[in-house]
C-alpha atoms as a PDB file:
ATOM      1  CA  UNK A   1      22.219 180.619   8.094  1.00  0.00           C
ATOM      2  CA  UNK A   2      19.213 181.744   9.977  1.00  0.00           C
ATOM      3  CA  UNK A   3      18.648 180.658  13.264  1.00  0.00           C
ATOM      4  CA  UNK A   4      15.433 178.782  12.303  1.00  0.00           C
ATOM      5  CA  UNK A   5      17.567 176.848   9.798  1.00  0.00           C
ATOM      6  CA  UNK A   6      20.030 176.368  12.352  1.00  0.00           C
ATOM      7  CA  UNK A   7      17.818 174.948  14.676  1.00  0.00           C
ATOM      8  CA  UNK A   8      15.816 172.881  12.305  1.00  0.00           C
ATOM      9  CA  UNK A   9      19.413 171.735  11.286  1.00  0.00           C
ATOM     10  CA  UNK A  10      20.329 170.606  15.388  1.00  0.00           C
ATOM     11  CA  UNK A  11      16.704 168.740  15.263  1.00  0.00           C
ATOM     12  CA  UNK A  12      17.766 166.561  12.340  1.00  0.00           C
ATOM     13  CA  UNK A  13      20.971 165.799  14.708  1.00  0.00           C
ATOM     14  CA  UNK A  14      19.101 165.278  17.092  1.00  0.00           C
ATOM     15  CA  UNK A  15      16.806 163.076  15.599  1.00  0.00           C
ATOM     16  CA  UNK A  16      19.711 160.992  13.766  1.00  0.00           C
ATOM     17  CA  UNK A  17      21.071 160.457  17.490  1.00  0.00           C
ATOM     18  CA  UNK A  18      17.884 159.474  19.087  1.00  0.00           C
ATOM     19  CA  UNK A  19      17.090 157.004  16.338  1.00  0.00           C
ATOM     20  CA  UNK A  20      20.820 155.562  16.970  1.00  0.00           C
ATOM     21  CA  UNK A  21      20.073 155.184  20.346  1.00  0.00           C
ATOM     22  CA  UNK A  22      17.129 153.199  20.261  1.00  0.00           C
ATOM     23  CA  UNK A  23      18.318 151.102  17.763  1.00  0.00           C
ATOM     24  CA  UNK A  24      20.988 150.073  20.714  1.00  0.00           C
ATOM     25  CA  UNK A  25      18.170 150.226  23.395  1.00  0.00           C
ATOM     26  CA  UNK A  26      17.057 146.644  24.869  1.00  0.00           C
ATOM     27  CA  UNK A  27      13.580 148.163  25.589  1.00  0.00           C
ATOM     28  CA  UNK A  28      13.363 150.479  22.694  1.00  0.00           C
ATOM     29  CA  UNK A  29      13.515 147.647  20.469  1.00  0.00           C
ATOM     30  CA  UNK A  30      11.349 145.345  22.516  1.00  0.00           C
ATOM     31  CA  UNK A  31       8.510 148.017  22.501  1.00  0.00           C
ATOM     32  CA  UNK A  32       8.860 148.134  18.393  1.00  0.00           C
ATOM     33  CA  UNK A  33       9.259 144.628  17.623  1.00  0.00           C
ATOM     34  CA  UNK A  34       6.573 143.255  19.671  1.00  0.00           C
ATOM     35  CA  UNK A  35       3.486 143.908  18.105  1.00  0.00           C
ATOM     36  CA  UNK A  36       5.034 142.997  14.730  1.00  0.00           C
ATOM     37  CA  UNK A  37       6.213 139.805  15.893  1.00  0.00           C
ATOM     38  CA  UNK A  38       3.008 138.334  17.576  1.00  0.00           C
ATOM     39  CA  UNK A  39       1.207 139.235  14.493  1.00  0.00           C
ATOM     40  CA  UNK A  40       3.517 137.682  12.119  1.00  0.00           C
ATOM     41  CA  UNK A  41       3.128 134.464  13.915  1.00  0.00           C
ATOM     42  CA  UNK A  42      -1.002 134.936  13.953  1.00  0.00           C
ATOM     43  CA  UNK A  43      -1.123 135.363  10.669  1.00  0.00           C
ATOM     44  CA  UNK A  44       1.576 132.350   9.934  1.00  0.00           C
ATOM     45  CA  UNK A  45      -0.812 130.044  11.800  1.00  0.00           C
ATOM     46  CA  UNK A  46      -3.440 130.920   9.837  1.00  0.00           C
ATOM     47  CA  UNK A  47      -1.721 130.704   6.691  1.00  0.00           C
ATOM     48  CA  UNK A  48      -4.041 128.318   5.447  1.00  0.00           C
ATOM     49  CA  UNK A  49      -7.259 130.097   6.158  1.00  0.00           C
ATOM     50  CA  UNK A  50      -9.100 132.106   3.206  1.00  0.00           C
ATOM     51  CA  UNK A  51     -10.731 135.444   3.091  1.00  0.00           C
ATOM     52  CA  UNK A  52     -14.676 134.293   3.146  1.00  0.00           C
ATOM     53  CA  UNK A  53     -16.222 134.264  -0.230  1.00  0.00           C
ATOM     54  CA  UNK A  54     -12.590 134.379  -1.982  1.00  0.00           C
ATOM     55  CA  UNK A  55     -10.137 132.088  -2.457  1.00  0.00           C
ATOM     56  CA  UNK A  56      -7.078 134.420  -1.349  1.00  0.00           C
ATOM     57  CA  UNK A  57      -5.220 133.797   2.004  1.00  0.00           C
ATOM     58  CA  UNK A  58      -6.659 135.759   5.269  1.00  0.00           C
ATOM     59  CA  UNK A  59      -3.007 136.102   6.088  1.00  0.00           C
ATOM     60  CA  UNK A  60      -2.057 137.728   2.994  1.00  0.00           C
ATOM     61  CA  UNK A  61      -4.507 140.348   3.478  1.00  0.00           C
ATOM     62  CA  UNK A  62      -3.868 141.347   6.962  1.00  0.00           C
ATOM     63  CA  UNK A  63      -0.365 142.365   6.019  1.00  0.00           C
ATOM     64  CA  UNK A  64      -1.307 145.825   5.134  1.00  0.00           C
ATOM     65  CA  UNK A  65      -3.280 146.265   8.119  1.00  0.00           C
ATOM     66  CA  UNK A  66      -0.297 144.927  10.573  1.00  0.00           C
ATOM     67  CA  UNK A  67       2.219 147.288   8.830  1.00  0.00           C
ATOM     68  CA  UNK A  68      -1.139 150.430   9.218  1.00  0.00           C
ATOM     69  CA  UNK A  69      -1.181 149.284  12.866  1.00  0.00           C
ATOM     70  CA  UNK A  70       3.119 149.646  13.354  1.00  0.00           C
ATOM     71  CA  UNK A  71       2.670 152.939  11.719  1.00  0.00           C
ATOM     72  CA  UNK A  72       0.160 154.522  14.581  1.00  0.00           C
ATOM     73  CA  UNK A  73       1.330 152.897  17.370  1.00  0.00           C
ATOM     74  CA  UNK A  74       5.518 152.732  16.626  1.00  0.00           C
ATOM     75  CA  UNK A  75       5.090 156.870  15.023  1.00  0.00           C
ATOM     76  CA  UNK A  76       2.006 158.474  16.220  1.00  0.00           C
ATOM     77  CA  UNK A  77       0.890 156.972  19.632  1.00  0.00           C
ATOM     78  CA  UNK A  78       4.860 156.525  20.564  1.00  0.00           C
ATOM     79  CA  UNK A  79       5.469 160.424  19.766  1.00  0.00           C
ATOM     80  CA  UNK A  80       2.898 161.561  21.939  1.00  0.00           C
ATOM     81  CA  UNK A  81       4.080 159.198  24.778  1.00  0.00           C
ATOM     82  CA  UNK A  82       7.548 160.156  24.172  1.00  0.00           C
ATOM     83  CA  UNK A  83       6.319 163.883  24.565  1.00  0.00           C
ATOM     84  CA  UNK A  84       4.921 163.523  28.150  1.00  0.00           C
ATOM     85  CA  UNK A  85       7.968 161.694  29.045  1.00  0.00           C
ATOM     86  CA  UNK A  86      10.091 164.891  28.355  1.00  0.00           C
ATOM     87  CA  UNK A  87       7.764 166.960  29.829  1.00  0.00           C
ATOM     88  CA  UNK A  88       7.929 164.878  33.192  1.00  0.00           C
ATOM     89  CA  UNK A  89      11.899 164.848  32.968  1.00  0.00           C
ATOM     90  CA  UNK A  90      12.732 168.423  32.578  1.00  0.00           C
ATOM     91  CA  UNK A  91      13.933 168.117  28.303  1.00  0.00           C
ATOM     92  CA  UNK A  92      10.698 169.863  27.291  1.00  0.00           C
ATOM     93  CA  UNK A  93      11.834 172.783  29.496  1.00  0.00           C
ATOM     94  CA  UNK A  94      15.639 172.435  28.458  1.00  0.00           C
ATOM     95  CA  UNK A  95      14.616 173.090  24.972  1.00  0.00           C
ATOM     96  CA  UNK A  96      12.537 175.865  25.674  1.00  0.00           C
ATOM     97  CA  UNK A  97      15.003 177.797  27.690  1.00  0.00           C
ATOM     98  CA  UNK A  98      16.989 177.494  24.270  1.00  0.00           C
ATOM     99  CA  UNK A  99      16.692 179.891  21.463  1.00  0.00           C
ATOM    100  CA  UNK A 100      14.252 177.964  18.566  1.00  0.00           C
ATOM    101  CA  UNK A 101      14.520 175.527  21.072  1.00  0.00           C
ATOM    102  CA  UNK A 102      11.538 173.842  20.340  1.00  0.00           C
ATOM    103  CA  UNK A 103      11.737 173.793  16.509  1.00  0.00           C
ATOM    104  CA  UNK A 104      14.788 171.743  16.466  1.00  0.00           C
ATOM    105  CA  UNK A 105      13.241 169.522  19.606  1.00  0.00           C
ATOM    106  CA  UNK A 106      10.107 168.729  17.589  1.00  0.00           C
ATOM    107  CA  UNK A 107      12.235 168.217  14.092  1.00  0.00           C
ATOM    108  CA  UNK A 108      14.154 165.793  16.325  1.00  0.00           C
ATOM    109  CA  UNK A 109      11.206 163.960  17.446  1.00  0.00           C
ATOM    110  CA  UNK A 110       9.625 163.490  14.220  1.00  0.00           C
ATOM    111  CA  UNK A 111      12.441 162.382  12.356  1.00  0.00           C
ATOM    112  CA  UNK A 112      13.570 159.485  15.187  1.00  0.00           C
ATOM    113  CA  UNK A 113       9.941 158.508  15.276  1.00  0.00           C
ATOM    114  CA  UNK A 114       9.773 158.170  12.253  1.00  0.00           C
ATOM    115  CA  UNK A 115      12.583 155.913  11.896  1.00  0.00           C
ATOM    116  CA  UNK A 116      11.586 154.022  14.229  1.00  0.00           C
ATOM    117  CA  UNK A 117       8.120 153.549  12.459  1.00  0.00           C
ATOM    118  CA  UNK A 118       9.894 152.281   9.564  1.00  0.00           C
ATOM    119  CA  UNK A 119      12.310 149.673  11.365  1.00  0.00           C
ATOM    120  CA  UNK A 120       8.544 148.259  12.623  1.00  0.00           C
ATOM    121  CA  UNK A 121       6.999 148.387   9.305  1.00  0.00           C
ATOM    122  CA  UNK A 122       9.812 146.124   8.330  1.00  0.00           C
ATOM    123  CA  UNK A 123       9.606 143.538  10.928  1.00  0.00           C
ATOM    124  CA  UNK A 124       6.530 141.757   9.437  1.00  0.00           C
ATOM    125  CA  UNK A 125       7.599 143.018   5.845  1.00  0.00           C
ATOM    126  CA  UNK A 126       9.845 141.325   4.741  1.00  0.00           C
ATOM    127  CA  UNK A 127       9.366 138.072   6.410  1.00  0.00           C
ATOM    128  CA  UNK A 128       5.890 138.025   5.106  1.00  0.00           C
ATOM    129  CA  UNK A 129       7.221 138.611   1.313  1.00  0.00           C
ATOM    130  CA  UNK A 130       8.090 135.113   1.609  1.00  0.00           C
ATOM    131  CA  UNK A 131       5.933 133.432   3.809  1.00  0.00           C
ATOM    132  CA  UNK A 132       2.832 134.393   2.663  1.00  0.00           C
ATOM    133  CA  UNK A 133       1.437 134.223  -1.187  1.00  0.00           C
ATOM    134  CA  UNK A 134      -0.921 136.605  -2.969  1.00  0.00           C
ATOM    135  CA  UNK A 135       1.120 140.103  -2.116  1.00  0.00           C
ATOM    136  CA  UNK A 136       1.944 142.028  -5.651  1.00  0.00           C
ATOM    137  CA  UNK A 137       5.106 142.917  -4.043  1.00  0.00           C
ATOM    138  CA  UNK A 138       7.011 141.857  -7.687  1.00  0.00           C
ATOM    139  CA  UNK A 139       6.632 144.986  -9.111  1.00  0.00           C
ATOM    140  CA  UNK A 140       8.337 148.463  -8.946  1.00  0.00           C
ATOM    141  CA  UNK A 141       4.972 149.878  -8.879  1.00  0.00           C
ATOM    142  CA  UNK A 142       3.872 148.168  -5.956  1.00  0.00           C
ATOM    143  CA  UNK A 143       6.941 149.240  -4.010  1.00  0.00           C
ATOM    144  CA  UNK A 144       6.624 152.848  -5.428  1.00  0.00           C
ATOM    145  CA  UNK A 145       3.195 153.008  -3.697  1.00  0.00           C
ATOM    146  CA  UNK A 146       4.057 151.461  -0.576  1.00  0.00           C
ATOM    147  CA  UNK A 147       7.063 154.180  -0.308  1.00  0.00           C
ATOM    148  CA  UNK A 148       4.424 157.190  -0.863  1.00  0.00           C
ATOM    149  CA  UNK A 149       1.970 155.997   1.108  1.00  0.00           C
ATOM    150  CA  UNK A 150       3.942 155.104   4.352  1.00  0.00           C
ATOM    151  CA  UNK A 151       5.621 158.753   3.506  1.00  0.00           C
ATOM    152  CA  UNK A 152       2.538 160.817   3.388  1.00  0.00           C
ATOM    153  CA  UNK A 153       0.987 158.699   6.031  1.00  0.00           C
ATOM    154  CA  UNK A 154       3.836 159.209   8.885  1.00  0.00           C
ATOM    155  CA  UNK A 155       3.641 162.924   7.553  1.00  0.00           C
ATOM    156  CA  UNK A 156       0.038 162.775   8.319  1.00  0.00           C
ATOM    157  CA  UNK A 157       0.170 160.905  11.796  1.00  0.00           C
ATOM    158  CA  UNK A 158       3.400 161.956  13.432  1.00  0.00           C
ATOM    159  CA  UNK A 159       1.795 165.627  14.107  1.00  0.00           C
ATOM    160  CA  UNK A 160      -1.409 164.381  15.728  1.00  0.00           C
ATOM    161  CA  UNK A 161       0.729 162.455  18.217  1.00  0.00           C
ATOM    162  CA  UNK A 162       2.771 165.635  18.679  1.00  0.00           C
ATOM    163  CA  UNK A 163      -0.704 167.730  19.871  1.00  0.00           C
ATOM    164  CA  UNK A 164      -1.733 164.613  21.905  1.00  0.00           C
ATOM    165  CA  UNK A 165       1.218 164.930  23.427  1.00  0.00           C
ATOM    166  CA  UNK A 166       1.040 168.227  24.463  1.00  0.00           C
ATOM    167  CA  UNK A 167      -2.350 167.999  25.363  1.00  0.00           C
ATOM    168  CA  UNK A 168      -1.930 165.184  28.197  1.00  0.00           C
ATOM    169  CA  UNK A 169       0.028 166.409  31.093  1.00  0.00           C
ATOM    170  CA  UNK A 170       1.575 162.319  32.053  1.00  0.00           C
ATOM    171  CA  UNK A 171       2.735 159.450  30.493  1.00  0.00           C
ATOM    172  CA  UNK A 172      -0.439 157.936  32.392  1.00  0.00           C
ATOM    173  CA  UNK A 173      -2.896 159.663  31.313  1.00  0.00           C
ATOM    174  CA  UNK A 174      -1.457 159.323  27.427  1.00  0.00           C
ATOM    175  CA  UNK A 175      -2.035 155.619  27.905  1.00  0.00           C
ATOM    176  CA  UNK A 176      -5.946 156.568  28.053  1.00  0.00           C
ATOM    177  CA  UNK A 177      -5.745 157.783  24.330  1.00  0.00           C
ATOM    178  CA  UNK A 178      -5.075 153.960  23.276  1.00  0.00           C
ATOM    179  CA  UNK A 179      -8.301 152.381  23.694  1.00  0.00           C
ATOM    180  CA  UNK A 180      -9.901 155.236  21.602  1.00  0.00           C
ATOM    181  CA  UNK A 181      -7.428 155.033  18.690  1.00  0.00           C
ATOM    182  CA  UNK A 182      -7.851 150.982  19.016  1.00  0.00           C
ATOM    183  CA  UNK A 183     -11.785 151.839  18.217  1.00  0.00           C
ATOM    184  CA  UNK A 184     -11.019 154.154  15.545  1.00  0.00           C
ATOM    185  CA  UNK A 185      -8.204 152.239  13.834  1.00  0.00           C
ATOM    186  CA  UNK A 186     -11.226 149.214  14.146  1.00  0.00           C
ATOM    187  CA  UNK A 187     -13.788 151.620  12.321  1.00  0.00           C
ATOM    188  CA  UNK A 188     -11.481 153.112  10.236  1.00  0.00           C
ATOM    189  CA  UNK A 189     -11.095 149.869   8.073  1.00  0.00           C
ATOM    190  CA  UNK A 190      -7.035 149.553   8.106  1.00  0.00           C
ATOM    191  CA  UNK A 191      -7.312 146.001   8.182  1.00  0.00           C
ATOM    192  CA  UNK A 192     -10.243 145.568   5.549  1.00  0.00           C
ATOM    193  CA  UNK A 193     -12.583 147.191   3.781  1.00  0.00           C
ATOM    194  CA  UNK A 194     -15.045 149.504   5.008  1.00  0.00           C
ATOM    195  CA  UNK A 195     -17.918 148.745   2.108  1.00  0.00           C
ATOM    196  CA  UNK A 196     -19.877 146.123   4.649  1.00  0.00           C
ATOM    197  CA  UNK A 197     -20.270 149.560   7.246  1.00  0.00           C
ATOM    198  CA  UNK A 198     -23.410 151.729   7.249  1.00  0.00           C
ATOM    199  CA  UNK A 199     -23.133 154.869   4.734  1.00  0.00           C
ATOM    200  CA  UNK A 200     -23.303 156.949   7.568  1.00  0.00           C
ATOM    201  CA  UNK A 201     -20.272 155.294   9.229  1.00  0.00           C
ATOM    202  CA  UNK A 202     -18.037 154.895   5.931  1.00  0.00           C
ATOM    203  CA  UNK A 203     -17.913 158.774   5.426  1.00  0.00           C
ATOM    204  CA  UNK A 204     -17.006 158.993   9.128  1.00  0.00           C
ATOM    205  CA  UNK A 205     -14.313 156.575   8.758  1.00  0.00           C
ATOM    206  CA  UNK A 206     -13.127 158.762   5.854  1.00  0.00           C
ATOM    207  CA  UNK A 207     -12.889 161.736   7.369  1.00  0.00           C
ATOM    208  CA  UNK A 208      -9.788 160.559   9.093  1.00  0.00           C
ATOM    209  CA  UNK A 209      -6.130 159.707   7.824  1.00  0.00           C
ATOM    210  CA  UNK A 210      -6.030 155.934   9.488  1.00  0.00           C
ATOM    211  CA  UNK A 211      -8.405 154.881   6.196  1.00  0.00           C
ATOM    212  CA  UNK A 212      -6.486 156.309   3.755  1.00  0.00           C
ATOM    213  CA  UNK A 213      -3.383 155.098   5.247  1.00  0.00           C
ATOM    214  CA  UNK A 214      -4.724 151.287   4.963  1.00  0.00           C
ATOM    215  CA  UNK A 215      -6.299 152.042   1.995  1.00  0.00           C
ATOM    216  CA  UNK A 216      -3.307 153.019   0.463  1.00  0.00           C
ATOM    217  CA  UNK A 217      -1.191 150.070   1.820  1.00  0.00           C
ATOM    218  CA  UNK A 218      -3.875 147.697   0.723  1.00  0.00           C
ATOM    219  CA  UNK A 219      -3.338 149.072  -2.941  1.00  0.00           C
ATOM    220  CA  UNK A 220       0.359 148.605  -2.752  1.00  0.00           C
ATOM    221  CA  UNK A 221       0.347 145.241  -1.942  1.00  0.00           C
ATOM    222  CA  UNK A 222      -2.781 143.158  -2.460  1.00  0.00           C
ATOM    223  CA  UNK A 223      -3.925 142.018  -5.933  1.00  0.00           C
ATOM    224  CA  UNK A 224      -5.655 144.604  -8.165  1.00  0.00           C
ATOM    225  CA  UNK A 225      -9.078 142.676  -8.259  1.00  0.00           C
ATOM    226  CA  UNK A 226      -9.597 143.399  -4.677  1.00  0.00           C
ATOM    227  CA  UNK A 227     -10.094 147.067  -4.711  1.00  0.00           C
ATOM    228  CA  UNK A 228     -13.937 145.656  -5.840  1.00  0.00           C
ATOM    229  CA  UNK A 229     -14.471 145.278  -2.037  1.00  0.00           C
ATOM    230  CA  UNK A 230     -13.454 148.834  -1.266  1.00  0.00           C
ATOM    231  CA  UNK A 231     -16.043 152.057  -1.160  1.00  0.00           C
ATOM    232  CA  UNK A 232     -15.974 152.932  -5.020  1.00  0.00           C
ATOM    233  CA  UNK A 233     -14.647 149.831  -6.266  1.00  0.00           C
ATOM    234  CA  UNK A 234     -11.356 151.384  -6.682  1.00  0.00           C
ATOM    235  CA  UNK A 235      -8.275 151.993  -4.663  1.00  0.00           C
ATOM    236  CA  UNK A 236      -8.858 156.185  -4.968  1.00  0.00           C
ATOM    237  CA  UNK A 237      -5.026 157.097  -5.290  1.00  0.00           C
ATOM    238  CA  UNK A 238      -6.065 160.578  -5.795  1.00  0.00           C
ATOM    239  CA  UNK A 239      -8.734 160.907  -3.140  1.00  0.00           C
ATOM    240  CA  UNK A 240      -5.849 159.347  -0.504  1.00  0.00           C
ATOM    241  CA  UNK A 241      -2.986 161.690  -2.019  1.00  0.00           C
ATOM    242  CA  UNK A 242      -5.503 164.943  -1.070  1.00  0.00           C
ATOM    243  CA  UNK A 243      -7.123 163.626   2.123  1.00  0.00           C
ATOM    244  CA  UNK A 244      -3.705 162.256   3.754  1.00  0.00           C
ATOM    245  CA  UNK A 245      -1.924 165.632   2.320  1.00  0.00           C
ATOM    246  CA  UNK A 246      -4.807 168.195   4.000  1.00  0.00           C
ATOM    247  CA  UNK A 247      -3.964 166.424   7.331  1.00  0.00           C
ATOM    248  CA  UNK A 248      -0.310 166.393   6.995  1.00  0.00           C
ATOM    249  CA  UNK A 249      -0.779 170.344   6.166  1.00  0.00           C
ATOM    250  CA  UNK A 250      -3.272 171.058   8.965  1.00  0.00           C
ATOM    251  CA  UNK A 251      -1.107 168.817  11.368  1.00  0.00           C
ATOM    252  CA  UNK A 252       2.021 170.866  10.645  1.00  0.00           C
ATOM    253  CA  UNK A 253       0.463 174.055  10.925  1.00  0.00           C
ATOM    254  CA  UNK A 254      -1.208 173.071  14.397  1.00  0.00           C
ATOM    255  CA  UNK A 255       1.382 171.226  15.816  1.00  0.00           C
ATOM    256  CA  UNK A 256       4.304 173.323  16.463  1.00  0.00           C
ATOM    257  CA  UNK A 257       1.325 176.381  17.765  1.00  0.00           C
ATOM    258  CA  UNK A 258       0.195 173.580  20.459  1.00  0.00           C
ATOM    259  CA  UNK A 259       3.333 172.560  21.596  1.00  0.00           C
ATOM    260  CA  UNK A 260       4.770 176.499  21.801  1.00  0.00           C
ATOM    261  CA  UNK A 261       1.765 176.885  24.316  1.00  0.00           C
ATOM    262  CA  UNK A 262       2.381 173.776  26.168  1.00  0.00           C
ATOM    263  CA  UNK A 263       5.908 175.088  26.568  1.00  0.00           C
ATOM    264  CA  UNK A 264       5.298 178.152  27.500  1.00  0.00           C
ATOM    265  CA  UNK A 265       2.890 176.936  30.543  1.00  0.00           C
ATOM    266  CA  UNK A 266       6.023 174.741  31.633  1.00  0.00           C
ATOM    267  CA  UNK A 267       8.428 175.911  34.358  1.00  0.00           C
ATOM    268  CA  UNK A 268      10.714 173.881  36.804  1.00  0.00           C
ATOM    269  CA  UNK A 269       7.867 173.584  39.715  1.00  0.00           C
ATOM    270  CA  UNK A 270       5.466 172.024  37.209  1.00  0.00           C
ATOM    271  CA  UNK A 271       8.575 169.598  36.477  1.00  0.00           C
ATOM    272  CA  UNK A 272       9.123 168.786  39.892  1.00  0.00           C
ATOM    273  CA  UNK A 273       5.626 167.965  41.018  1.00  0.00           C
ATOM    274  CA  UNK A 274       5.337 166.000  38.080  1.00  0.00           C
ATOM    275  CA  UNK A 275       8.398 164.106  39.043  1.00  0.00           C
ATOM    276  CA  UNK A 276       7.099 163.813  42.573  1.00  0.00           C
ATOM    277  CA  UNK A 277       4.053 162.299  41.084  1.00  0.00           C
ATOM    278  CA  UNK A 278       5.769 160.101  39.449  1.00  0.00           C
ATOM    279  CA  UNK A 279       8.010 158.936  42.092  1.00  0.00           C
ATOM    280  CA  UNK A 280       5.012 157.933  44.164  1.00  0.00           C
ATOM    281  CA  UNK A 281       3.600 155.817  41.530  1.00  0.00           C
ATOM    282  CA  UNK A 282       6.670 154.029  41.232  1.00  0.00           C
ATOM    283  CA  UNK A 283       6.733 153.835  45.742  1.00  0.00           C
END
């Protein structure tokens, strides 16, 4: 076996064991769970209301946004924050010291968050199969969808939140990159359909992997006389398999170069006055 296979073999350890962990974690959990939860009550309460101009419940249709949402914030936003948490610690610059080191590291990461992406996706999921009508969750074909989608989608994300990672020095200043990705998920239409924006601003919101991801999850689960709201009238299965797959590729390409020079800029007196930092914020 060669050493890269070795290592990316230690990362999916790695990753089995972190995902193990926080599934026994207090906090871990909490952090997952809680978005999920507060929205699956929102939308229970307004169970009743419709979408305007339809007759078809607004809760119903806010599923697929709610599970878009758990994917960037439980996979891609939670990566990067778990990245400048290991850079403050000192595991950033354990792997490094190690031979492939950091290939195995970042396997681990991605697989874990990944799992734990999942485990939030199915908070609301499955309570909302049978709380809410109108889903076209009955079908194999529905489910197939949902499985590809969320697949490509987390393939997609997970290496953005890697480079954002290694691009913010804290766990502080990664909490500044939330308020712009709340914006963007907001233009990029995860919880409805972008048709109502300015031209101009529907091809921006396409240029980027949160609308294909809703757009996708929208197709899997709402009824098939809906996609008439969407840009095209259709749900574009083929246009969201080749925009969601060019950013997976360009995210897996970029990813591990970013975070092999963020690595090789880290040393233990960058550690320590990061943990010094740290330790007065906490004082």
């Amino acid at each position: 076996m060669s050493p890269r296979s070795a290592a990316v073999r230690a990362g999916l350890q790695r990753g089995r064991i972190e995902f193990r962990q926080s599934m026994t974690n207090g906090q871990d959990l909490w952090s997952v769970m809680f978005f999920p939860v507060i929205a699956l009550v929102v939308m229970f309460l307004l169970r009743n209301n419709t979408v305007p101009g339809t007759g078809f419940s607004l809760s119903s249709q806010s599923v697929p946004g709610v599970l878009g949402m758990n994917v960037v914030m439980n996979g891609m936003l939670a990566l990067g924050l778990s990245l400048t948490m290991d850079r403050e610690d000192g595991t950033l610059l354990r792997a490094k010291a190690t031979p492939n080191g950091m290939v195995g590291y970042l396997t681990g990461k991605l697989l874990s968050r990944a799992g734990m992406a999942v485990v939030g996706l199915l908070v609301p999921l499955i309570p909302a199969v049978f709380l809410f009508d109108g889903l076209e969750l009955g079908r194999v074909s529905s489910w197939l969808t949902l499985v590809w989608v969320l697949a490509l989608g987390l393939v997609a994300l997970l290496p953005i939140g890697a480079v954002l990672g290694s691009v913010f020095n804290t766990a502080q200043s990664m909490g500044f990159v939330s308020l712009p990705t709340m914006l963007l998920i907001g233009l990029s239409g995860v919880f409805y359909p972008i048709s109502a924006f300015p031209e101009w601003l529907q091809w921006v919101a396409q240029a980027f992997p949160l609308y294909w991801l809703g757009l996708g999850l929208r197709s899997a689960m709402l009824p098939d006389a809906l996609a008439a709201a969407e840009v095209g009238e259709s749900w574009r299965h083929l246009e969201t398999i080749g925009v969601l797959g060019l950013w997976a590729v360009a995210g897996l390409l970029l990813a591990p170069v970013v975070l092999r020079r963020m690595a090789r800029r880290e040393s233990g007196s960058a550690v320590e006055v990061r943990r010094q930092k740290a330790m007065q914020r906490v004082m």
